[in-house]
PDB file of N, CA and C in Angstrom:
ATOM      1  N   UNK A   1      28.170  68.750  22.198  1.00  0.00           N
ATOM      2  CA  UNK A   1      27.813  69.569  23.330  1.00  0.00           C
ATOM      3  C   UNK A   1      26.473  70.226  23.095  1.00  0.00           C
ATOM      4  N   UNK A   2      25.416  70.527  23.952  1.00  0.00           N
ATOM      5  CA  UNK A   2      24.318  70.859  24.511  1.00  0.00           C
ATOM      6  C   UNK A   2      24.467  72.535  23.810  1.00  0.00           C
ATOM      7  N   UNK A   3      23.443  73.481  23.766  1.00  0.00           N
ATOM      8  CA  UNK A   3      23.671  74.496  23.527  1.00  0.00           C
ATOM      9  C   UNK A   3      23.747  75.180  25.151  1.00  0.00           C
ATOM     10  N   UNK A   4      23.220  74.437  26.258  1.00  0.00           N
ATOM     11  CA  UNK A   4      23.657  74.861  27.381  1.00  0.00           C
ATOM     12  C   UNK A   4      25.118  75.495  27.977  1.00  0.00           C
ATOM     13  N   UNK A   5      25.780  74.190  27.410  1.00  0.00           N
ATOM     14  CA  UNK A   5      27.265  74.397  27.471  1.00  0.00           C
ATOM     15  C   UNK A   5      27.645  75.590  26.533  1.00  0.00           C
ATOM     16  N   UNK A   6      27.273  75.390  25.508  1.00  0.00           N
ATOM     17  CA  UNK A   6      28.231  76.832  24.627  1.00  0.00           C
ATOM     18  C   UNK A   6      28.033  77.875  25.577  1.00  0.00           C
ATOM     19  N   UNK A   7      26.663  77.920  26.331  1.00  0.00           N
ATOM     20  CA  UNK A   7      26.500  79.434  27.116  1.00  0.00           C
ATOM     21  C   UNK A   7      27.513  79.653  28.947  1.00  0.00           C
ATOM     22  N   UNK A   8      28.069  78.449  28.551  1.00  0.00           N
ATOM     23  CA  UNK A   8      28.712  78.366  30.034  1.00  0.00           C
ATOM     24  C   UNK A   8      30.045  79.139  30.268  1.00  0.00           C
ATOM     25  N   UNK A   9      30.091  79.798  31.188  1.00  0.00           N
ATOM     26  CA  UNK A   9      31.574  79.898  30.976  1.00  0.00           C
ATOM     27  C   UNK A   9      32.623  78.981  31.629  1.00  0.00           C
ATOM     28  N   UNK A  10      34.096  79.329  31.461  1.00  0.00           N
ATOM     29  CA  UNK A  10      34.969  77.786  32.634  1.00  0.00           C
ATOM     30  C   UNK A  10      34.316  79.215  33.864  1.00  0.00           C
ATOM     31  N   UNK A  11      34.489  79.720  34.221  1.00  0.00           N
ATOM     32  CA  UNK A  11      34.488  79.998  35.720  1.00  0.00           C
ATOM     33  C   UNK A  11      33.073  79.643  35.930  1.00  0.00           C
ATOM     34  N   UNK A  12      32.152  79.053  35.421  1.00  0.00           N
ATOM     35  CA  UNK A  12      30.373  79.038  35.452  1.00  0.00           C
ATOM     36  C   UNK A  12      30.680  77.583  36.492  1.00  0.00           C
ATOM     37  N   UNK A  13      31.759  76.874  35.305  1.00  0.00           N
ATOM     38  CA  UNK A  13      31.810  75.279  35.543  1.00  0.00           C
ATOM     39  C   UNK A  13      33.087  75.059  36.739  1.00  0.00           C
ATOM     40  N   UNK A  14      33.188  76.144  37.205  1.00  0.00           N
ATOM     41  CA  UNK A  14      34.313  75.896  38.606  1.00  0.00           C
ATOM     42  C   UNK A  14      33.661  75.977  39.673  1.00  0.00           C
ATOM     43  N   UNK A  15      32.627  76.697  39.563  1.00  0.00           N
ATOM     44  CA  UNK A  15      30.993  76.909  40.229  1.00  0.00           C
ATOM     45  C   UNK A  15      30.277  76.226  40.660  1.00  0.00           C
ATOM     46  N   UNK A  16      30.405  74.924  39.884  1.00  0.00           N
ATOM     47  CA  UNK A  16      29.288  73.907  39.856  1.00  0.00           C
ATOM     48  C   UNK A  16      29.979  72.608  40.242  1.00  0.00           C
ATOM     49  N   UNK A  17      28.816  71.863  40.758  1.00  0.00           N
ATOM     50  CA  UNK A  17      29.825  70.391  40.516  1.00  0.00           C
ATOM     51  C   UNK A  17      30.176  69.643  39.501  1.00  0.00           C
ATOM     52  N   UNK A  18      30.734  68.411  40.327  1.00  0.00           N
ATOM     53  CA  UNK A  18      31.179  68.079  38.831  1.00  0.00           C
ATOM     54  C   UNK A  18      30.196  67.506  37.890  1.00  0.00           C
ATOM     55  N   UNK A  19      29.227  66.585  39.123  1.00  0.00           N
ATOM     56  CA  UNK A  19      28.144  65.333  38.252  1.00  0.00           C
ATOM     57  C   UNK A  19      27.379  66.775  37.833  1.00  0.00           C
ATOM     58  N   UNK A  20      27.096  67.921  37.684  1.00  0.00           N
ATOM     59  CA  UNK A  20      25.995  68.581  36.901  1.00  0.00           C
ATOM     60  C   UNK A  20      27.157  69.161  36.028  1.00  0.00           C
ATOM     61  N   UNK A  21      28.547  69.200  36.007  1.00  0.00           N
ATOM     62  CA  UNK A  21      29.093  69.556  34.966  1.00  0.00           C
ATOM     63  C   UNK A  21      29.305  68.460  33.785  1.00  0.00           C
ATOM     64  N   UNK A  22      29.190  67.344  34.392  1.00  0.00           N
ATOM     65  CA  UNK A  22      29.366  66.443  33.561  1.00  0.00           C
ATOM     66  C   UNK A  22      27.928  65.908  32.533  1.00  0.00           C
ATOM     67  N   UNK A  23      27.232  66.104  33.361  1.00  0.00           N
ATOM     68  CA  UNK A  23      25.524  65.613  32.875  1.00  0.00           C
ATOM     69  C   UNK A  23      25.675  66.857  31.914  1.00  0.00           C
ATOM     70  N   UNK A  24      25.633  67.882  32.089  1.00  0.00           N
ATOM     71  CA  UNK A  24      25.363  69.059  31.442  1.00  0.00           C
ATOM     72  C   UNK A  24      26.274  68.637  30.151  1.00  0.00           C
ATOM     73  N   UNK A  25      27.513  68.172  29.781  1.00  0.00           N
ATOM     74  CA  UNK A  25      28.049  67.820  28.263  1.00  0.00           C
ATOM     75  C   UNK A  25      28.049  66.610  28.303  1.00  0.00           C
ATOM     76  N   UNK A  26      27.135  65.768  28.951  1.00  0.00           N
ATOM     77  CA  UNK A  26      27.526  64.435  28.689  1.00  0.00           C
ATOM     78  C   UNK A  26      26.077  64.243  28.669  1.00  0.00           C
ATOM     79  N   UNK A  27      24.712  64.604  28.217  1.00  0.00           N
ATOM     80  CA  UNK A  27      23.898  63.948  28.933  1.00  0.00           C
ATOM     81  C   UNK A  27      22.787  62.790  28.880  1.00  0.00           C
ATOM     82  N   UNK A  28      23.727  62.329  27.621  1.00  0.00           N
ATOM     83  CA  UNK A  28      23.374  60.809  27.499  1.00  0.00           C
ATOM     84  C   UNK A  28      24.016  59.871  28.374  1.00  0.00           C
ATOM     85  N   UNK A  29      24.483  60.270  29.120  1.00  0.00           N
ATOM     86  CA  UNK A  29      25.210  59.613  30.516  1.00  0.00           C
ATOM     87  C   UNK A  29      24.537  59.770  32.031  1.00  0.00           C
ATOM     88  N   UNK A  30      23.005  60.483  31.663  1.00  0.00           N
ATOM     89  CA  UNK A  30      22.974  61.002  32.938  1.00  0.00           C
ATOM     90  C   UNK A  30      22.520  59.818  33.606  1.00  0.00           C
ATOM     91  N   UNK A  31      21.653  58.637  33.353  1.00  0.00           N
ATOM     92  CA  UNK A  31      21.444  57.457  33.965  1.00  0.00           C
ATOM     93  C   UNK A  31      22.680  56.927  34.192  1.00  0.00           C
ATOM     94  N   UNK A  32      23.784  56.470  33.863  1.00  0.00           N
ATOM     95  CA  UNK A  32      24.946  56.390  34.147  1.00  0.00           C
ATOM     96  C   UNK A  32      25.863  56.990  35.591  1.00  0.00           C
ATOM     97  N   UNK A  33      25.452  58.105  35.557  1.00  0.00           N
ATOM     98  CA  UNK A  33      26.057  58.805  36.685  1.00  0.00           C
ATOM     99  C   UNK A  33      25.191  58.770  37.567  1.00  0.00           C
ATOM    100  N   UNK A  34      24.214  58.859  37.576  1.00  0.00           N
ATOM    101  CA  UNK A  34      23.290  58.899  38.727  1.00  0.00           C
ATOM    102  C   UNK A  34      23.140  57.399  39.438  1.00  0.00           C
ATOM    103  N   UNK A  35      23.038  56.329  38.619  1.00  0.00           N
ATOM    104  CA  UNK A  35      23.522  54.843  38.943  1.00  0.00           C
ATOM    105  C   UNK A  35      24.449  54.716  39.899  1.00  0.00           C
ATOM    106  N   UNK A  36      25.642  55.433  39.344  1.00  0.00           N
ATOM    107  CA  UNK A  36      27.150  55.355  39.946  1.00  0.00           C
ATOM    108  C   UNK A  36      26.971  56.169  41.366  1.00  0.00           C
ATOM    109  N   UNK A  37      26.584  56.993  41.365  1.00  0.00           N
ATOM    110  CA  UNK A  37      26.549  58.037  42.451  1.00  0.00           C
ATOM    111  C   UNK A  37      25.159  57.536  43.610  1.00  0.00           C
ATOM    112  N   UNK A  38      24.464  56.374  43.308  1.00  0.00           N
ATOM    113  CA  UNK A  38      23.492  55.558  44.042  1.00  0.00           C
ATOM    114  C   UNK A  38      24.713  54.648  44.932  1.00  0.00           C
ATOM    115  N   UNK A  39      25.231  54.036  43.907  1.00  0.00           N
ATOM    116  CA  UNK A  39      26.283  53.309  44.242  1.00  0.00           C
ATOM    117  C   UNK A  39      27.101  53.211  45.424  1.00  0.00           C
ATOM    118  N   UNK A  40      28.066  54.229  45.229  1.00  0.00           N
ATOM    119  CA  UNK A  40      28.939  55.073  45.860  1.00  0.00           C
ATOM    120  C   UNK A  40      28.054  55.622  47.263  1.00  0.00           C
ATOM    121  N   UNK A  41      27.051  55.918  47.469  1.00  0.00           N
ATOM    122  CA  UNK A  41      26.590  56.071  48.687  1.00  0.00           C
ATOM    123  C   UNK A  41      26.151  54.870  49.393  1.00  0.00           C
ATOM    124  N   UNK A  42      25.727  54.309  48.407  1.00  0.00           N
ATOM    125  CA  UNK A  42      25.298  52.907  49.820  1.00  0.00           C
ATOM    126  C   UNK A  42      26.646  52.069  50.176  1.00  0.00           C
ATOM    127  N   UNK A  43      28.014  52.278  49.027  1.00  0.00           N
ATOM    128  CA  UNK A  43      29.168  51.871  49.720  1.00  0.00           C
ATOM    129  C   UNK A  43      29.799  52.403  49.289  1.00  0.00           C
ATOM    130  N   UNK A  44      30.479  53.470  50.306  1.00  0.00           N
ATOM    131  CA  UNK A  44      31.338  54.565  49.628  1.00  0.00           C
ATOM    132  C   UNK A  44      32.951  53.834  49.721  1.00  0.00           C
ATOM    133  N   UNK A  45      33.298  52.941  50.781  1.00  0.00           N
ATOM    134  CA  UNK A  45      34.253  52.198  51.008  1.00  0.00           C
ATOM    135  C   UNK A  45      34.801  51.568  49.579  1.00  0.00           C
ATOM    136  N   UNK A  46      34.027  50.959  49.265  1.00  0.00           N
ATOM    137  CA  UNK A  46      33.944  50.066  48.148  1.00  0.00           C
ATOM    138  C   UNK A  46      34.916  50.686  46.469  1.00  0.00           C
ATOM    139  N   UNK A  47      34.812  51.888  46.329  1.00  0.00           N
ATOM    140  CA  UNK A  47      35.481  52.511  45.590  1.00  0.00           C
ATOM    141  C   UNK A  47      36.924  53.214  46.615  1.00  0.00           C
ATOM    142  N   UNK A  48      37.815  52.767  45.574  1.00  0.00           N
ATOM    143  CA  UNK A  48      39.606  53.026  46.477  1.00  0.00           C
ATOM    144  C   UNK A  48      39.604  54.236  46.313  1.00  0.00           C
ATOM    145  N   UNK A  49      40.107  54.640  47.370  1.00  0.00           N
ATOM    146  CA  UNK A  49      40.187  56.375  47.541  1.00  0.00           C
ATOM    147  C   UNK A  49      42.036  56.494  48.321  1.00  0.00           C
ATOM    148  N   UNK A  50      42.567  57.301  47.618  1.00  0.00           N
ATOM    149  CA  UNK A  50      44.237  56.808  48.572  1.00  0.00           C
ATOM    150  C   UNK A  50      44.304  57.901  48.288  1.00  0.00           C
ATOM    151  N   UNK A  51      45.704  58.510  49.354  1.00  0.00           N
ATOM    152  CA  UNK A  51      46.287  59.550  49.560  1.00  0.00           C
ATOM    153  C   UNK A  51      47.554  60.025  48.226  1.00  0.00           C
ATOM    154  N   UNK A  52      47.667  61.270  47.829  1.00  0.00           N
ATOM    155  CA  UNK A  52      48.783  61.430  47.179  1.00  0.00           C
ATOM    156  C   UNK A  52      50.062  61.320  47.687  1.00  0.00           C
ATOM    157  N   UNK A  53      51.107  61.248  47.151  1.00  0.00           N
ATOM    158  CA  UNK A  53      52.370  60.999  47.714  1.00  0.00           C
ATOM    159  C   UNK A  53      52.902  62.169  48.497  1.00  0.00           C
ATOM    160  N   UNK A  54      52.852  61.968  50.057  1.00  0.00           N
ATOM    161  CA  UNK A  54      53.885  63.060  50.812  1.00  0.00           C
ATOM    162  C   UNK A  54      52.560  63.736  51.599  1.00  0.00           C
ATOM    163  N   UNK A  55      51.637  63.327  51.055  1.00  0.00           N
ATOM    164  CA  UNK A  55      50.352  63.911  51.865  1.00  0.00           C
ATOM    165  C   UNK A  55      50.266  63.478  53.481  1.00  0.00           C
ATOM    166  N   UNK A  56      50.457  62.100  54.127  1.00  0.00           N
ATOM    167  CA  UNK A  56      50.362  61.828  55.421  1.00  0.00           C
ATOM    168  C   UNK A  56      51.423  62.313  55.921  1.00  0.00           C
ATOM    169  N   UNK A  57      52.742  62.595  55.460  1.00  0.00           N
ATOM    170  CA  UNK A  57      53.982  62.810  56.438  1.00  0.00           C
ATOM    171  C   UNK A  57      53.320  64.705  56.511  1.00  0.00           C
ATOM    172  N   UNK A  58      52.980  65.387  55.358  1.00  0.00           N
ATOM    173  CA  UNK A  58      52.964  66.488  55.361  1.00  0.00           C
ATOM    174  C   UNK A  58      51.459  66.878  56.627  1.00  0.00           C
ATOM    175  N   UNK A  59      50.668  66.309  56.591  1.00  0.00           N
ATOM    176  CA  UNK A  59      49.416  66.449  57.424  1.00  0.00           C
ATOM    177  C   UNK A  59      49.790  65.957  59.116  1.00  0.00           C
ATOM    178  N   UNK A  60      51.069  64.641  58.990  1.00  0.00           N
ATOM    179  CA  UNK A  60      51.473  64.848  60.525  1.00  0.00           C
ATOM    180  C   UNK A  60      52.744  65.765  60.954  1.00  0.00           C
ATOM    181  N   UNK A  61      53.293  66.407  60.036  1.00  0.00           N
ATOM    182  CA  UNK A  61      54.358  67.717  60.576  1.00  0.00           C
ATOM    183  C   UNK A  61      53.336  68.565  61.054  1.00  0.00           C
ATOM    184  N   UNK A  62      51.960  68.694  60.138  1.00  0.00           N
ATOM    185  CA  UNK A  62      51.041  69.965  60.851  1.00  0.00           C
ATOM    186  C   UNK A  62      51.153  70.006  61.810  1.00  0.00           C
ATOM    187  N   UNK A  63      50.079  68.489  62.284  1.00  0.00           N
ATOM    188  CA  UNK A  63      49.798  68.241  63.489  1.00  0.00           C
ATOM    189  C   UNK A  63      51.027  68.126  64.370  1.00  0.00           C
ATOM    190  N   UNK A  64      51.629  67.765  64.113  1.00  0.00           N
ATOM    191  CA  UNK A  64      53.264  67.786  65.252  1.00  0.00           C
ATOM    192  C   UNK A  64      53.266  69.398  65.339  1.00  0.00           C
ATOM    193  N   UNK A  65      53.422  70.253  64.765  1.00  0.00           N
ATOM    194  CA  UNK A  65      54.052  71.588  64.361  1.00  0.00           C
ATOM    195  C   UNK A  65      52.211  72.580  65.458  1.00  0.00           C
ATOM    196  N   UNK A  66      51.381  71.452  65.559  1.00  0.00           N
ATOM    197  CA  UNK A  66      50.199  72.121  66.090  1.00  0.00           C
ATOM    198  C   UNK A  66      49.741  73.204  65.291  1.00  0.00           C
ATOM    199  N   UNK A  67      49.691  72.941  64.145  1.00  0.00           N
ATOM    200  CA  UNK A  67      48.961  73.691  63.198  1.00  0.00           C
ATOM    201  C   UNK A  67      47.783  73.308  62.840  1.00  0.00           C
ATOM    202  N   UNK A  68      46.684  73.925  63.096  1.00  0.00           N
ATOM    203  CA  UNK A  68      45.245  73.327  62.230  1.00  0.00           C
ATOM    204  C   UNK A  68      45.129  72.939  61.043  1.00  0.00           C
ATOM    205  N   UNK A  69      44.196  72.091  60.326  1.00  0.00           N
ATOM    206  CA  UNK A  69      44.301  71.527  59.416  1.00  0.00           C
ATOM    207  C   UNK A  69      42.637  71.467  59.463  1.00  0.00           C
ATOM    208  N   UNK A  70      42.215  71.784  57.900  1.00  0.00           N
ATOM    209  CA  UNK A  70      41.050  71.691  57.423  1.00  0.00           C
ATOM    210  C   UNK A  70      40.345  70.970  56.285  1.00  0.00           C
ATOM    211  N   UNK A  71      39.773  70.425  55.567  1.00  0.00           N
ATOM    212  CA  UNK A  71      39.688  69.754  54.549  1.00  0.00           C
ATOM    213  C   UNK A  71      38.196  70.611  54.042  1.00  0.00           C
ATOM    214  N   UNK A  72      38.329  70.593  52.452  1.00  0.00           N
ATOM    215  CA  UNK A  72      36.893  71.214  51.755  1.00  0.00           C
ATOM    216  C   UNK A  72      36.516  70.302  50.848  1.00  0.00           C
ATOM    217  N   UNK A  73      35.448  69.743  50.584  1.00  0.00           N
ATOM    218  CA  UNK A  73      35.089  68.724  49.533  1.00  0.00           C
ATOM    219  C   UNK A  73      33.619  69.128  48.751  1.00  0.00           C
ATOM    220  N   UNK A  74      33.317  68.669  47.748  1.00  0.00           N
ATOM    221  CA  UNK A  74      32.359  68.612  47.560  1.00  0.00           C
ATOM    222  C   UNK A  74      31.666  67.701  47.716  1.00  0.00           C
ATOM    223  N   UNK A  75      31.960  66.153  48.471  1.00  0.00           N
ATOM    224  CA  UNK A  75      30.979  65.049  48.699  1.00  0.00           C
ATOM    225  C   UNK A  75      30.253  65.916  49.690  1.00  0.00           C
ATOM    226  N   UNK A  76      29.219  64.701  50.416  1.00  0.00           N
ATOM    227  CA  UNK A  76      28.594  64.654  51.410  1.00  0.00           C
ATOM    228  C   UNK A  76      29.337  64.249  52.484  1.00  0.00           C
ATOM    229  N   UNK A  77      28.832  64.755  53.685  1.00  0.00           N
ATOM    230  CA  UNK A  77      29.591  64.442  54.947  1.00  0.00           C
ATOM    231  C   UNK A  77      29.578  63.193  55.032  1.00  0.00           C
ATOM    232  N   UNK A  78      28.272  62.612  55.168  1.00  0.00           N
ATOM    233  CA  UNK A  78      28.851  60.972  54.732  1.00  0.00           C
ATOM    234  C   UNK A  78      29.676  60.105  54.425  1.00  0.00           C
ATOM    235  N   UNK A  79      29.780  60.315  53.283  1.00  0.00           N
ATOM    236  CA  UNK A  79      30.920  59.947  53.045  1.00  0.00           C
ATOM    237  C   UNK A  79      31.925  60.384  52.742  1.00  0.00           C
ATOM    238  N   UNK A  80      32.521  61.892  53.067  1.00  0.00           N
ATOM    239  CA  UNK A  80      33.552  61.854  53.783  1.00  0.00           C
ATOM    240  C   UNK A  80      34.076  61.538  55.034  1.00  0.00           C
ATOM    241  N   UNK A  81      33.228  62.013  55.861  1.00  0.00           N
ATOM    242  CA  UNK A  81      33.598  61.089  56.876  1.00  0.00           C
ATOM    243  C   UNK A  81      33.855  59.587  57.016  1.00  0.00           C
ATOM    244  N   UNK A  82      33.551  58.983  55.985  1.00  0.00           N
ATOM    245  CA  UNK A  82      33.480  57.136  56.060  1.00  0.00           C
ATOM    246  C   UNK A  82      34.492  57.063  55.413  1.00  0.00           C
ATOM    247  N   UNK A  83      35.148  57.932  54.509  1.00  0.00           N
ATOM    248  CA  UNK A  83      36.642  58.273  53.518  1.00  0.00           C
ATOM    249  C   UNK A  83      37.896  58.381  54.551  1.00  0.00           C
ATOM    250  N   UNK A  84      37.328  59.326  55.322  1.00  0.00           N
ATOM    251  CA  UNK A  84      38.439  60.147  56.402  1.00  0.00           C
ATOM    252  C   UNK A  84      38.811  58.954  57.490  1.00  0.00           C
ATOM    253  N   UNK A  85      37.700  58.042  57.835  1.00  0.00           N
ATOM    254  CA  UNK A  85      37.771  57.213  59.019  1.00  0.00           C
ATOM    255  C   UNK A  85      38.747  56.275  58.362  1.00  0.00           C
ATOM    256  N   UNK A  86      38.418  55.545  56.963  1.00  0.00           N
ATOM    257  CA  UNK A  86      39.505  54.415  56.591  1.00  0.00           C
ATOM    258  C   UNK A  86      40.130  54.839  56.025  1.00  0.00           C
ATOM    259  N   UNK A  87      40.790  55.965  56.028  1.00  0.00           N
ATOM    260  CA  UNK A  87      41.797  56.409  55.719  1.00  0.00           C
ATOM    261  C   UNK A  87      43.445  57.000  56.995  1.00  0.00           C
ATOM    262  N   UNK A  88      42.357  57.224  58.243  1.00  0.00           N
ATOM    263  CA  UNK A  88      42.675  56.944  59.376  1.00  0.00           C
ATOM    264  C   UNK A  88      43.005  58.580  59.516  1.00  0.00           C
ATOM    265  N   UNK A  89      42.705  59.491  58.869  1.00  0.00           N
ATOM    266  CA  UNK A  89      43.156  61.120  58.985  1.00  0.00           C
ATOM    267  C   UNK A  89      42.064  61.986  59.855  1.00  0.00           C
ATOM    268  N   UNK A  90      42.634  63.171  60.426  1.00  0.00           N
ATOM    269  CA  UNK A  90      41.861  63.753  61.187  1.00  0.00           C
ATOM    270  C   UNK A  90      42.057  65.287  60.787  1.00  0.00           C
ATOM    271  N   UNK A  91      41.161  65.928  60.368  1.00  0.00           N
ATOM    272  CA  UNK A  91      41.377  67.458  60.426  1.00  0.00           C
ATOM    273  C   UNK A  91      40.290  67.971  61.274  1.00  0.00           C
ATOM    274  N   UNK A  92      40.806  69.449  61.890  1.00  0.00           N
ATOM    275  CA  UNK A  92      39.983  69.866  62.281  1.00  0.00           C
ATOM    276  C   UNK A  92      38.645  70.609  61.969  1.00  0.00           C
ATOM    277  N   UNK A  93      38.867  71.134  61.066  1.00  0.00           N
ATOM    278  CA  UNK A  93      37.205  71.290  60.562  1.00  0.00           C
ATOM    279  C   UNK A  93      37.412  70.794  59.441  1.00  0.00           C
ATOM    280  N   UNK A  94      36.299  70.299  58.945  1.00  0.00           N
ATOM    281  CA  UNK A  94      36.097  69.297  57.588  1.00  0.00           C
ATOM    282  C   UNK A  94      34.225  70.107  57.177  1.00  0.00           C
ATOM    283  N   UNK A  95      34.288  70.587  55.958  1.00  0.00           N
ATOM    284  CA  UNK A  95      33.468  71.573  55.128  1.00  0.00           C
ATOM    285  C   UNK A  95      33.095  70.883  53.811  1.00  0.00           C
ATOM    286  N   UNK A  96      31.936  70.092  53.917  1.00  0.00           N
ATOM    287  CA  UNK A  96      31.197  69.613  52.537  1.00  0.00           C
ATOM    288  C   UNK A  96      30.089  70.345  51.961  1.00  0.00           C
ATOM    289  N   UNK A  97      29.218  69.411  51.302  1.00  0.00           N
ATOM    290  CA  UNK A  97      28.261  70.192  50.240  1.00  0.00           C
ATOM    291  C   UNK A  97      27.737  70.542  51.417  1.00  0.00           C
ATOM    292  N   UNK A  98      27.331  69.504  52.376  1.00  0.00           N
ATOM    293  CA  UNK A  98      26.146  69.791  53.341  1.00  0.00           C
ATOM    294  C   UNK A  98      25.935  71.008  54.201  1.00  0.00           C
ATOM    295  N   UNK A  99      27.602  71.901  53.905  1.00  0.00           N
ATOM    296  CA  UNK A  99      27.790  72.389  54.863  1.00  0.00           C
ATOM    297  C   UNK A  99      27.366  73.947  54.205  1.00  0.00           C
ATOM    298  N   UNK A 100      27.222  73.655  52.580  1.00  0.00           N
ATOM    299  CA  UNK A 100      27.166  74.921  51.961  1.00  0.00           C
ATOM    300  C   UNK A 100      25.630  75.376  51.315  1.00  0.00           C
ATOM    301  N   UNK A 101      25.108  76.737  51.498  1.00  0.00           N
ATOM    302  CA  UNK A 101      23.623  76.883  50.569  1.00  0.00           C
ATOM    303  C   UNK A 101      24.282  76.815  49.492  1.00  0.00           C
ATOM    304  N   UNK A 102      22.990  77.129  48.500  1.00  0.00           N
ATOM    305  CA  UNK A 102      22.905  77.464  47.023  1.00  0.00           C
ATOM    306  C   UNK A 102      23.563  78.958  46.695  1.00  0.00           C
ATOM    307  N   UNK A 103      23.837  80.414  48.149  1.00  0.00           N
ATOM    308  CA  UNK A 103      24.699  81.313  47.968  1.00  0.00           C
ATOM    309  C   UNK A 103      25.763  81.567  47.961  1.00  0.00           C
ATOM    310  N   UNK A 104      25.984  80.219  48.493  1.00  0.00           N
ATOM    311  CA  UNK A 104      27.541  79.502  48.477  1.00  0.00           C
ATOM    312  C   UNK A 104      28.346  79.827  46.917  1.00  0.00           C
ATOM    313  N   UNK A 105      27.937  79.684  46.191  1.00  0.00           N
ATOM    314  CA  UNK A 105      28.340  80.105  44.606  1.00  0.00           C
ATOM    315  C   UNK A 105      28.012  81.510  44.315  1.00  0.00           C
ATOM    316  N   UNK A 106      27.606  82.500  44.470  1.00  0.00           N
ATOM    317  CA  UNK A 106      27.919  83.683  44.555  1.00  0.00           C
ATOM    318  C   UNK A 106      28.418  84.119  45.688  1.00  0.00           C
ATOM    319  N   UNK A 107      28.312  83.635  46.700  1.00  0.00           N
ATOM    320  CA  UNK A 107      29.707  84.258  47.383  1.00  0.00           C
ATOM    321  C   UNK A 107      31.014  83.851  47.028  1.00  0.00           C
ATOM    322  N   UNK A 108      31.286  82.863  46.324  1.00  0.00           N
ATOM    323  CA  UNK A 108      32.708  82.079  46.049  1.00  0.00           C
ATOM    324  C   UNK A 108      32.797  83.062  44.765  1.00  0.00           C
ATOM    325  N   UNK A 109      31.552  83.624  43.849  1.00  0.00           N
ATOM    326  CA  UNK A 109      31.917  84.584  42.447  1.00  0.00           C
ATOM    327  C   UNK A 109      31.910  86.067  43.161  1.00  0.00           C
ATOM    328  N   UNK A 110      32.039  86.161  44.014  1.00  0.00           N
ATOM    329  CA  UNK A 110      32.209  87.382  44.330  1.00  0.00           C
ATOM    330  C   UNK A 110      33.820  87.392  44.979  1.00  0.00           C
ATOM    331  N   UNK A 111      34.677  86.661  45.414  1.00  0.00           N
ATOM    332  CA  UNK A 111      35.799  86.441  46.100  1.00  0.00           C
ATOM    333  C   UNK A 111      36.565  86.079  45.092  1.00  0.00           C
ATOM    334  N   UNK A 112      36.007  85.812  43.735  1.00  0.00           N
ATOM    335  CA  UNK A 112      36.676  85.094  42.145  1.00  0.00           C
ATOM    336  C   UNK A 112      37.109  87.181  42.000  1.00  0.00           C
ATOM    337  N   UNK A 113      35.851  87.771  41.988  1.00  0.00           N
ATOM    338  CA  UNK A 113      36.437  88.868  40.992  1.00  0.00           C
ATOM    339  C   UNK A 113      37.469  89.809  41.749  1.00  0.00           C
TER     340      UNK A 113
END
């Protein structure tokens, strides 16, 4: 590990994403990930993405029950949305990186303490 990391804390790295949490102790990998993450955008399809077990029956009682339903990610709308479409699910608001600034992480450490 980096002497970066020794100075991190876990709530630093709950903060952050993952590919800069990962580059950050990995970062003889960072051509590696950044490859992968080229990848993954020009075909996000292409990598299997499936639901956990009990997740579609539980997301259509919502919707039966007319309860809103929201999703938070850290991809890009992009491809979540290209996730969400072949996956065939619908929430009503759907909240990615795109959707967040850089104060986005001190407001989320201010709602931590």
């Amino acid at each position: 590990m980096g002497s970066s990391t020794q100075r991190r804390t876990k709530k630093e790295y709950f903060f952050c994403s993952h590919k800069k949490a990962f580059i950050d102790i990995y970062p003889e990998y960072k051509n590696l990930v950044n490859s992968f993450d080229e990848l993954y955008v020009k075909n996000p399809l292409n990598f299997k993405v499936s639901l956990l077990p009990q997740v579609r029956e539980i997301l259509d009682k919502l919707n039966h029950e007319n309860i809103k339903t929201a999703i938070v990610t850290t991809k890009d709308r992009y491809r979540t949305e290209k996730i969400l479409n072949n996956l065939k699910l619908h929430f009503d608001a759907i909240i990615t990186c795109d959707d967040t600034s850089e104060n986005a992480q001190i407001q989320l450490q201010l709602i931590w303490l």
